[in-house]
C-alpha atoms as a PDB file:
ATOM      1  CA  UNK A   1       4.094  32.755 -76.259  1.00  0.00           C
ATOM      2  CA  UNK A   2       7.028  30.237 -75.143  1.00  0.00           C
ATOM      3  CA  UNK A   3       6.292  26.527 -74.634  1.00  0.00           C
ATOM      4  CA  UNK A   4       8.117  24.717 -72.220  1.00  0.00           C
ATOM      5  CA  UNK A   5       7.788  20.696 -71.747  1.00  0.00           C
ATOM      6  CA  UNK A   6       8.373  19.606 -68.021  1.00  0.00           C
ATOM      7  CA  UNK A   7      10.479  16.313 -68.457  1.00  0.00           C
ATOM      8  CA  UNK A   8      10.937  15.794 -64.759  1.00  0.00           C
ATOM      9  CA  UNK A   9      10.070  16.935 -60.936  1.00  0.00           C
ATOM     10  CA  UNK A  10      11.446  17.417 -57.889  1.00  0.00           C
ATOM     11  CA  UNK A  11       9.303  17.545 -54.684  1.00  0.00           C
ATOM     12  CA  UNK A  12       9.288  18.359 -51.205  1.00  0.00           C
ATOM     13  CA  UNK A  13       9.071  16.414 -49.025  1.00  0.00           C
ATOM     14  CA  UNK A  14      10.021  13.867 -51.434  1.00  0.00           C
ATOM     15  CA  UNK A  15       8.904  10.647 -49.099  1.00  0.00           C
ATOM     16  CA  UNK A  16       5.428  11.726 -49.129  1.00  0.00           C
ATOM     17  CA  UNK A  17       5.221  12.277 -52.667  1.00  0.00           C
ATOM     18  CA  UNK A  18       1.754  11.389 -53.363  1.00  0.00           C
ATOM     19  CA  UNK A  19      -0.058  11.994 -50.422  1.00  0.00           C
ATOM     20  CA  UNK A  20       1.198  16.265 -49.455  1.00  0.00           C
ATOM     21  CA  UNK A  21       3.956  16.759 -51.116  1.00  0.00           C
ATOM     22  CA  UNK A  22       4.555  19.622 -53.923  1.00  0.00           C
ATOM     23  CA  UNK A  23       6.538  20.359 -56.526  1.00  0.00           C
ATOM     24  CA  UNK A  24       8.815  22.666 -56.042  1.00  0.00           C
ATOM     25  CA  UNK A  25      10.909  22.630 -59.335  1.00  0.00           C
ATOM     26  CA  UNK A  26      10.856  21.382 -62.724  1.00  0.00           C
ATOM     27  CA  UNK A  27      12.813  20.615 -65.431  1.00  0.00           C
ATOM     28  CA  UNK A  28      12.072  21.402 -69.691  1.00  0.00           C
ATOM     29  CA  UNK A  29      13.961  20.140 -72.108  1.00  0.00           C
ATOM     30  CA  UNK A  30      13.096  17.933 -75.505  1.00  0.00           C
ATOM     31  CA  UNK A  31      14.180  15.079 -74.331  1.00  0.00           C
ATOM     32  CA  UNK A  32      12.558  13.095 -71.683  1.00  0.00           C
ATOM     33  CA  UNK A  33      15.792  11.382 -70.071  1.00  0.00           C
ATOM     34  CA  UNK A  34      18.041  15.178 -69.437  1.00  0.00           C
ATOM     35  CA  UNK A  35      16.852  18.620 -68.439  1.00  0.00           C
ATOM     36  CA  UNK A  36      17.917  21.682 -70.100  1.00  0.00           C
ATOM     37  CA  UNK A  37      16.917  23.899 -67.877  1.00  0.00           C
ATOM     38  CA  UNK A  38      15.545  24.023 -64.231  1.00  0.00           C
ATOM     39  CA  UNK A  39      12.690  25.930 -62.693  1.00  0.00           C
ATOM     40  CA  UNK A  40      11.655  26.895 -59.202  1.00  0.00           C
ATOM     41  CA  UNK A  41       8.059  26.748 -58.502  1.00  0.00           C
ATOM     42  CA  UNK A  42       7.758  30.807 -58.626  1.00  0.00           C
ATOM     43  CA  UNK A  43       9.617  30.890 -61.887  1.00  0.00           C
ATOM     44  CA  UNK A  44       6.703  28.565 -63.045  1.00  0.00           C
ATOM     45  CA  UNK A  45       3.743  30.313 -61.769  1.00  0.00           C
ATOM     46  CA  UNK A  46       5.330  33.375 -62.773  1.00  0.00           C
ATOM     47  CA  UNK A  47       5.546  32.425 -66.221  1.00  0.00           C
ATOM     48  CA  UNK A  48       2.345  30.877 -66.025  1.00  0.00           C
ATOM     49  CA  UNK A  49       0.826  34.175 -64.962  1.00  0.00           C
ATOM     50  CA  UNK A  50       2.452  36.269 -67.785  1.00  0.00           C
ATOM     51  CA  UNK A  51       0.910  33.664 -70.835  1.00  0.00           C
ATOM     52  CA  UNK A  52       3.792  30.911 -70.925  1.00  0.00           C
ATOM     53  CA  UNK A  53       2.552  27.388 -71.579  1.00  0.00           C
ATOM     54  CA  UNK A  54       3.975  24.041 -69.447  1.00  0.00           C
ATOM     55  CA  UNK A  55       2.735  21.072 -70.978  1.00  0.00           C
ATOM     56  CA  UNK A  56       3.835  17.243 -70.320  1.00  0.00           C
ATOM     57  CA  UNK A  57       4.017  14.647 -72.789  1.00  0.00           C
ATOM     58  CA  UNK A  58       3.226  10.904 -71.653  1.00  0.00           C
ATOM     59  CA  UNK A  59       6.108   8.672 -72.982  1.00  0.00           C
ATOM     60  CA  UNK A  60       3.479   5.499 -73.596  1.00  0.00           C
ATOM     61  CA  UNK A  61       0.492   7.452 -74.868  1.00  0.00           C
ATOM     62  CA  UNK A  62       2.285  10.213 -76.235  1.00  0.00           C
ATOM     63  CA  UNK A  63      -1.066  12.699 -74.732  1.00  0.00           C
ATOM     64  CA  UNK A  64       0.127  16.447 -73.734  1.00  0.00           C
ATOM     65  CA  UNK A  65      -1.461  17.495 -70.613  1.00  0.00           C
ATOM     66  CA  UNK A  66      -1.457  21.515 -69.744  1.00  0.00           C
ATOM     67  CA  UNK A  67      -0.017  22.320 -66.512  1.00  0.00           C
ATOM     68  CA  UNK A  68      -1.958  24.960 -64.257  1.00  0.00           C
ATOM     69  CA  UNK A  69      -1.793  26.822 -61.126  1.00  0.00           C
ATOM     70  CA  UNK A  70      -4.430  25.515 -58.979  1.00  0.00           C
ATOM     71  CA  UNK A  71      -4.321  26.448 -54.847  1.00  0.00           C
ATOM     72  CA  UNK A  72      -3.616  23.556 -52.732  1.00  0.00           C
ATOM     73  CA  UNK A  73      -6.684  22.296 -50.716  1.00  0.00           C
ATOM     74  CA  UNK A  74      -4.554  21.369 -47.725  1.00  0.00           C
ATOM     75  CA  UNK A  75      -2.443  24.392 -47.268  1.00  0.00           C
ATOM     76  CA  UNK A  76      -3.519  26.651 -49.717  1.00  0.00           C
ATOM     77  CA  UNK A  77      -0.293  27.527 -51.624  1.00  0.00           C
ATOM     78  CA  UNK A  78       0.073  28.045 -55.077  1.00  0.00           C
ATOM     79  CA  UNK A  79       0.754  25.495 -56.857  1.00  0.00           C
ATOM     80  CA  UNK A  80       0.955  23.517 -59.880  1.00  0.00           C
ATOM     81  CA  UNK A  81      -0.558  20.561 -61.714  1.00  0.00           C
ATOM     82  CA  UNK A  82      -1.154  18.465 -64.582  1.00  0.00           C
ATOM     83  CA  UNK A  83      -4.470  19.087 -66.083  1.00  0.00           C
ATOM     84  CA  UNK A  84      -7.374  16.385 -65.722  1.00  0.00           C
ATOM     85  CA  UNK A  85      -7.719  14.247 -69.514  1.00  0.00           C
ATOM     86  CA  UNK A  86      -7.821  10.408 -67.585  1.00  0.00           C
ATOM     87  CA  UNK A  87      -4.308   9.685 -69.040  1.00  0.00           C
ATOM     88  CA  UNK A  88      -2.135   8.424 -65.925  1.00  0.00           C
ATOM     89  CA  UNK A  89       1.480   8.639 -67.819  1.00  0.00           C
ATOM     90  CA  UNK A  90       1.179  12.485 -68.509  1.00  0.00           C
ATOM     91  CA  UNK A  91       0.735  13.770 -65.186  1.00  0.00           C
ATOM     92  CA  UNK A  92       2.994  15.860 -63.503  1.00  0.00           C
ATOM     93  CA  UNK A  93       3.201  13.111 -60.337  1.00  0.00           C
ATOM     94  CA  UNK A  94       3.866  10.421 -63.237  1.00  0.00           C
ATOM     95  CA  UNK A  95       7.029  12.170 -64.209  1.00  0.00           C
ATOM     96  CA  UNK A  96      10.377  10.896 -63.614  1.00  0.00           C
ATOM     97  CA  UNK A  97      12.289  12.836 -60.804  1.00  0.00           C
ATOM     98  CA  UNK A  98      14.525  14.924 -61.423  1.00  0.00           C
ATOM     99  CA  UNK A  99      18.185  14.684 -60.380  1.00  0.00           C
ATOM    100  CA  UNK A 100      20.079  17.803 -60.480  1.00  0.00           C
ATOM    101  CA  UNK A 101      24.376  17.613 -60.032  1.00  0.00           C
ATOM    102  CA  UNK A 102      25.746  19.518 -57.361  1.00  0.00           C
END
């Protein structure tokens, strides 16, 4: 089973990003300041689905959270989210965003 740290987000739309917005790709990597790879939403889920685990890792408190499909209550999309352990720094929205060169 792969393991796959999200280091940062991107969301859409991005200047509502705490009220409706969702994330619609992620980036892994070891280290929390560069991405080595970026994922769409679908390539998330999907790998979600088939057993893959996306974790975060708060960069105070050092606490992995899972990350899980859950369906939106607004809209009802798929999407995803940091599990629920009442540490603030490891959750997905807590995540830096993620800037991706042309």
């Amino acid at each position: 089973m792969s393991r796959h740290r999200i280091v940062c987000t991107y969301q859409e739309p991005e200047y509502v990003p705490t009220t409706h917005a969702h994330i619609v790709a992620v980036g892994t990597g070891t280290n929390p300041d560069k991405a080595d790879t970026k994922w769409t939403l679908a390539q998330v889920v999907s790998a979600i689905d088939r057993g893959e685990v996306f974790y975060t890792v708060g960069l105070t408190s050092g606490k992995v959270a899972l990350v899980v499909v859950v369906g939106c209550r607004h809209c009802g999309r798929r999407i995803i989210r940091s599990a629920a352990d009442a540490v603030k720094d490891n959750n997905l929205d807590s995540l830096r965003r993620c800037q991706w060169a042309s």
